[in-house]
Protein backbone atom coordinates (compact mmCIF):
# COMPACT_ATOMS: atom_id res chain seq x y z
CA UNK A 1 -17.98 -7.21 22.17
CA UNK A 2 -19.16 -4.77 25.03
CA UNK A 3 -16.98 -2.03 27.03
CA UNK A 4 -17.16 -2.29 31.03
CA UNK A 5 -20.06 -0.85 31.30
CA UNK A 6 -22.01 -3.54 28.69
CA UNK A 7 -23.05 -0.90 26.17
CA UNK A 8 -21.60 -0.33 22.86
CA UNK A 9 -21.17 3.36 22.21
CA UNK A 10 -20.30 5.02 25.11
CA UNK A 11 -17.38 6.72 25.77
CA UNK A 12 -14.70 5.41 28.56
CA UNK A 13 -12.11 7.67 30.28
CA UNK A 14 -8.56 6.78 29.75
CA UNK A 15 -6.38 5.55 32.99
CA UNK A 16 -3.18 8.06 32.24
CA UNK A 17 0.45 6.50 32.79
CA UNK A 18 3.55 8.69 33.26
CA UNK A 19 1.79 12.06 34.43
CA UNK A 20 -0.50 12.65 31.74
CA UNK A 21 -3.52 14.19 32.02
CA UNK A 22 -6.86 15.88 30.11
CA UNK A 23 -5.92 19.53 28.87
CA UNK A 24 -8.41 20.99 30.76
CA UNK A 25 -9.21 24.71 30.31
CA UNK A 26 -12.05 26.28 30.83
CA UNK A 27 -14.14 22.83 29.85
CA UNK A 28 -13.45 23.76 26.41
CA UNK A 29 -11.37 20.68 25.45
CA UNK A 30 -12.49 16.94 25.24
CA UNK A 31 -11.63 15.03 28.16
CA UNK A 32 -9.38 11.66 27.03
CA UNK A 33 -10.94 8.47 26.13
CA UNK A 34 -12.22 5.42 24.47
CA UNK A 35 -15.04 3.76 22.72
CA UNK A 36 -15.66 1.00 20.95
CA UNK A 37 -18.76 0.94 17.69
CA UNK A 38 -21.59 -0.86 16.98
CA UNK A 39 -18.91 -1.96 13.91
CA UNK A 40 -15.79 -3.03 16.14
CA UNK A 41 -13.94 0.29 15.75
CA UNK A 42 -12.66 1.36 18.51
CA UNK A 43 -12.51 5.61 19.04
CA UNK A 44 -9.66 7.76 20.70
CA UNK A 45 -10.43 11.55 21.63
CA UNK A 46 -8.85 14.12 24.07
CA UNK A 47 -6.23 16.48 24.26
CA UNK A 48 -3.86 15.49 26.50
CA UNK A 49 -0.42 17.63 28.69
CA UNK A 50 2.03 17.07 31.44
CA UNK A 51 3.84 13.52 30.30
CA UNK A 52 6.98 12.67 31.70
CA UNK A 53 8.05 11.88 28.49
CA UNK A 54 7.42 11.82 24.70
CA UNK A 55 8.75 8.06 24.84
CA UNK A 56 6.83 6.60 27.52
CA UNK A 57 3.18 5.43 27.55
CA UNK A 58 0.32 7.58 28.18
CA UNK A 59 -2.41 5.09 28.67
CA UNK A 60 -3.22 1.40 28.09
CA UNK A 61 -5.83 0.15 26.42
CA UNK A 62 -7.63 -2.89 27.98
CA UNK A 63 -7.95 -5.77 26.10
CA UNK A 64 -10.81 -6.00 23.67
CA UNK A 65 -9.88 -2.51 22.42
CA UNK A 66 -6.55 -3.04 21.08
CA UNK A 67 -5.90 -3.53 17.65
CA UNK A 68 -4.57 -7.09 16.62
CA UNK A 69 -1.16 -5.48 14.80
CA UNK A 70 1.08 -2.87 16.09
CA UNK A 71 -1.17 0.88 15.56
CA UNK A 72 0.55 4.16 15.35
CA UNK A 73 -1.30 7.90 15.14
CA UNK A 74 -0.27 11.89 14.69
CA UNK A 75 -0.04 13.78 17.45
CA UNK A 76 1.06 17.33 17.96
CA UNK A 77 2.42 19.28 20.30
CA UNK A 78 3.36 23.13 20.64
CA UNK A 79 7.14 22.31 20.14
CA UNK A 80 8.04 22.21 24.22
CA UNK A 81 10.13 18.56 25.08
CA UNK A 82 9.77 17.51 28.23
């Protein structure tokens, strides 16, 4: 399986939903993204602010990079609801 741009390995900036964005200060945070291994694992990085709302989507995944059940993770957040 290869990403858009045909090579396995390289990272892919995420399309944001709902008003989220990269964290961006100073260039000292990650900007949001994808990538998919040499294995068939496919990476999430970033640090993300500014959704609309904890319950909506912040990206989607294109097909070929989602997993084949239902996938959850951890995030945080400095205790401000939107």
């Amino acid at each position: 399986m290869k990403n858009k741009s045909g090579k396995i390995g390289q990272w892919i900036d995420i399309e944001f939903l709902n008003n989220w964005g990269n964290y961006v200060v100073a260039d000292e945070y990650m900007k949001a993204g994808y990538m998919l291994d040499e294995i068939g694992f496919v990476h999430l990085r970033g640090t993300l602010y500014n959704g609309t709302s904890r319950e909506e989507d912040l990206c989607v995944i294109p097909l070929g990079y989602r997993p084949y059940r239902s996938a959850y993770g951890v995030a945080l957040n400095n205790g401000n609801s939107t």
